[in-house]
C-alpha atoms as a PDB file:
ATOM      1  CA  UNK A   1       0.000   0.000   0.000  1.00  0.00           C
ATOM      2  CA  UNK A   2       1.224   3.401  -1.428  1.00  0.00           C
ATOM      3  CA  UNK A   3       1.556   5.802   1.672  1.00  0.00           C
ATOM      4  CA  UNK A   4       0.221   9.073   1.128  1.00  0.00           C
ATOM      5  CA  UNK A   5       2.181  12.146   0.599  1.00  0.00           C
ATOM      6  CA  UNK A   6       0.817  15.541   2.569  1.00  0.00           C
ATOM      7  CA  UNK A   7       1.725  18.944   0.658  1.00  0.00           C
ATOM      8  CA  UNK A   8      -0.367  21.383   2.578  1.00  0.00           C
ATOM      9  CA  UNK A   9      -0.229  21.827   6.748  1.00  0.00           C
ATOM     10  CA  UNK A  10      -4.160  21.826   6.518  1.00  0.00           C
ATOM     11  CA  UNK A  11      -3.976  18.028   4.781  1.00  0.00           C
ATOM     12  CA  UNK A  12      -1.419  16.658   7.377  1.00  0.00           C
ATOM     13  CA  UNK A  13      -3.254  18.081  10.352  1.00  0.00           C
ATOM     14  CA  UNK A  14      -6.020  15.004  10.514  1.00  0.00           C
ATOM     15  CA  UNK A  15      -3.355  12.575  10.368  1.00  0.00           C
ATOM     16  CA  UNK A  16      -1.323  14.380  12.617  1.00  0.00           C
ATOM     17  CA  UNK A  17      -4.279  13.584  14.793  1.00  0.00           C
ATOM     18  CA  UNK A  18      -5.111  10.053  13.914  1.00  0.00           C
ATOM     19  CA  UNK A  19      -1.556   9.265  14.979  1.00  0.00           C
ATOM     20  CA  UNK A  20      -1.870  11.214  18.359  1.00  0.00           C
ATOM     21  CA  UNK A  21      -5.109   9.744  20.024  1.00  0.00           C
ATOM     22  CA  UNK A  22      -3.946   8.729  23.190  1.00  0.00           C
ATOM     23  CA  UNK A  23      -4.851  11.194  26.106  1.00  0.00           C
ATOM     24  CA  UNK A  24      -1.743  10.543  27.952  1.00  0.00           C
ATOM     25  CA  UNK A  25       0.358  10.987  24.712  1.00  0.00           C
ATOM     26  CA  UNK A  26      -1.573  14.538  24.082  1.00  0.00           C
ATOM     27  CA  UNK A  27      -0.736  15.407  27.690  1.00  0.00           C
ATOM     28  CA  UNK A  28       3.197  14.688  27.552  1.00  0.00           C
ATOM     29  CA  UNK A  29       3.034  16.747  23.635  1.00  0.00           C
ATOM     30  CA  UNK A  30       1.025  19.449  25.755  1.00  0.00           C
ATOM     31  CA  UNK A  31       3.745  19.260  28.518  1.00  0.00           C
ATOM     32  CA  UNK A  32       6.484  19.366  25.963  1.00  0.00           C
ATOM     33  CA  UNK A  33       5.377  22.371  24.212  1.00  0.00           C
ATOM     34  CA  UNK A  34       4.573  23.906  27.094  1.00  0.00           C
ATOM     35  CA  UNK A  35       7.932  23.858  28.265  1.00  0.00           C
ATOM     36  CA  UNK A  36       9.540  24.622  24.913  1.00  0.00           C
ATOM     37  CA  UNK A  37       7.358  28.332  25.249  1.00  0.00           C
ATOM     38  CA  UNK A  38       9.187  28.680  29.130  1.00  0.00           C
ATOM     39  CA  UNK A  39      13.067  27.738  27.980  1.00  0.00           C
ATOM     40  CA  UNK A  40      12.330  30.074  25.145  1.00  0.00           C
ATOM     41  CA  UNK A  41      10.847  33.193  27.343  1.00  0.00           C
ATOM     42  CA  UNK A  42      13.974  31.949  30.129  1.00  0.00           C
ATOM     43  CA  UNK A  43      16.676  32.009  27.566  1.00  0.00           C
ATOM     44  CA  UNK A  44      15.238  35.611  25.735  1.00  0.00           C
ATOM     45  CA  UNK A  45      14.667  37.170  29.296  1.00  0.00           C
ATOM     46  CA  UNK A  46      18.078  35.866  30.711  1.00  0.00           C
ATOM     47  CA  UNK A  47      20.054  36.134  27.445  1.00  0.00           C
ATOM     48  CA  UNK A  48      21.490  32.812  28.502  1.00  0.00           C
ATOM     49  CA  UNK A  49      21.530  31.488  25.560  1.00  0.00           C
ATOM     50  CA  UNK A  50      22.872  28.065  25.325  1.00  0.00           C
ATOM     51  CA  UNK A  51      19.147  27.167  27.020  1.00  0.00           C
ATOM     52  CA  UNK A  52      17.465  27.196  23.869  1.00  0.00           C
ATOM     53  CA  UNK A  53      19.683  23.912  23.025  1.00  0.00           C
ATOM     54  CA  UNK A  54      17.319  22.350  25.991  1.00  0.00           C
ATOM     55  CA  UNK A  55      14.037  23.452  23.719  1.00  0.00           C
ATOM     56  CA  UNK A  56      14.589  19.628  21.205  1.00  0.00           C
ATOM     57  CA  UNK A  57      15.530  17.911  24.590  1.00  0.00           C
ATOM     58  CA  UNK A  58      12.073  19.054  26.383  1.00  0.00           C
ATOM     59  CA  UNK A  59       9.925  19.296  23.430  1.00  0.00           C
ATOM     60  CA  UNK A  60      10.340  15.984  21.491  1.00  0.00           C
ATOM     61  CA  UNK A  61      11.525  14.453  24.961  1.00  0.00           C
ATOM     62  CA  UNK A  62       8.147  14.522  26.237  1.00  0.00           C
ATOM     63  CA  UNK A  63       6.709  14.000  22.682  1.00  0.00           C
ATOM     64  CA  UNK A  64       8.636  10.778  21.573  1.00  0.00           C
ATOM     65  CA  UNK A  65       7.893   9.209  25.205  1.00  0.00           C
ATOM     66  CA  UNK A  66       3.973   9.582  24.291  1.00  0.00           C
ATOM     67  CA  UNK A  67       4.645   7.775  21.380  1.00  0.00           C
ATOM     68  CA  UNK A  68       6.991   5.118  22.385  1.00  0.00           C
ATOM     69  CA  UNK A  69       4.907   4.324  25.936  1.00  0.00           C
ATOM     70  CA  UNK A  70       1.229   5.060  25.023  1.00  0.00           C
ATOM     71  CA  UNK A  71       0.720   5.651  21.232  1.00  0.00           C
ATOM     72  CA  UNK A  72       3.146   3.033  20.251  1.00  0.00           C
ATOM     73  CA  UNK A  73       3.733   4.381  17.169  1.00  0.00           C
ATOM     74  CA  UNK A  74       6.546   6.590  15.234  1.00  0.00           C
ATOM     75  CA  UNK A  75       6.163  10.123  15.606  1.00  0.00           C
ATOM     76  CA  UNK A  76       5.297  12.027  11.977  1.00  0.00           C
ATOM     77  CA  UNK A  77       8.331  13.990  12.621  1.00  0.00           C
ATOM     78  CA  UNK A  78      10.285  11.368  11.081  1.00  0.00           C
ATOM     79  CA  UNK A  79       8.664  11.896   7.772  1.00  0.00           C
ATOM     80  CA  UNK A  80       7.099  15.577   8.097  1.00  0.00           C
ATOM     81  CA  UNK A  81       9.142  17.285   9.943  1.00  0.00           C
ATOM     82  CA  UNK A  82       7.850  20.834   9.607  1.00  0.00           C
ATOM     83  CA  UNK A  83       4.597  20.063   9.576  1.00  0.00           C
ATOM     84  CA  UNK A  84       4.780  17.847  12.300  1.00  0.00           C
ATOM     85  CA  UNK A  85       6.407  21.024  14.751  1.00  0.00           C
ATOM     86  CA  UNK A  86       3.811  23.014  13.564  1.00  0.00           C
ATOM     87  CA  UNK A  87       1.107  20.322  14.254  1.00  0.00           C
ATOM     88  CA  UNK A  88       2.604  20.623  17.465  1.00  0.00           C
ATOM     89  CA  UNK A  89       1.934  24.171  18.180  1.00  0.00           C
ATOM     90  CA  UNK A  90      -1.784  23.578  16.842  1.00  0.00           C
ATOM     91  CA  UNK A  91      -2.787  20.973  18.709  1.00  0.00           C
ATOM     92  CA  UNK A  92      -1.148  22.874  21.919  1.00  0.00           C
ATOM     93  CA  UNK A  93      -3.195  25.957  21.354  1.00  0.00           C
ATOM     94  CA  UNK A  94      -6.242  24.375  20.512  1.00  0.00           C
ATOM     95  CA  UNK A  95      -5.984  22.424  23.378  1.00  0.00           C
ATOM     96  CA  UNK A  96      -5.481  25.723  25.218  1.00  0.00           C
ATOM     97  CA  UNK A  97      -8.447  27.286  23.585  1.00  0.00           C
ATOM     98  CA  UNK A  98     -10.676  23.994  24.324  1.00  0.00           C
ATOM     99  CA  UNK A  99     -11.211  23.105  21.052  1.00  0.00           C
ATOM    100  CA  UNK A 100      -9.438  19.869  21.120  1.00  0.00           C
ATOM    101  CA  UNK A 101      -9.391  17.296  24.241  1.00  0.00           C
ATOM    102  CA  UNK A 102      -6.455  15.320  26.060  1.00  0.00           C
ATOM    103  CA  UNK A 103      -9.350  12.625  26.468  1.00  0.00           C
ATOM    104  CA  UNK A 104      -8.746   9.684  24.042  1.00  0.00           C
ATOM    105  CA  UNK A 105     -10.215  10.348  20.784  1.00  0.00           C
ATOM    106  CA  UNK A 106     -12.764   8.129  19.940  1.00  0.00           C
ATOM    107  CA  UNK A 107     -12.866   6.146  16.297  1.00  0.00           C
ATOM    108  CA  UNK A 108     -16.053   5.742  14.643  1.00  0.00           C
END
């Protein structure tokens, strides 16, 4: 089976989904993120800059352990790698805005 290729962020972002359905693993990407914004506004406030190398450490850190523990699956940033990090940010403020869950997603 021929695996699809995404050329538009709005086209990935449903898979992006599909392949992060897990509650937990939306918490730790949440979590991630989250942190990624802090190390950011620490390093930029502190000009201490060798902090932003800790912003891949927390953000896929937290990310890739969703994936491996409670997805169990590979994380799109393997294959999409830009629209993966900004699948990231989407799902983090839509979860911040309410408009997407950390409950399991259901199938139907």
């Amino acid at each position: 089976m021929k695996e699809k290729k995404y050329s538009t962020l709005m086209e990935f972002y449903p898979y992006y989904l599909s392949e992060h359905q897990n509650g937990t693993c939306r918490v730790l990407h949440f979590i991630g993120t989250a942190l990624v914004f802090m190390v950011l506004a620490k390093a930029l406030l502190t000009q201490k800059w060798l902090l932003l190398a800790m912003i891949p450490v927390v953000g896929y850190g937290f990310a890739w352990i969703g994936h491996a523990f409670y997805e169990k699956n590979k994380p799109a940033t393997f294959k999409y790698p830009f629209y993966s990090l900004a699948s990231d940010f989407i799902l983090f403020f839509d979860i911040l805005k309410g408009k997407e869950t950390i409950r399991p997603v259901r199938q139907y």
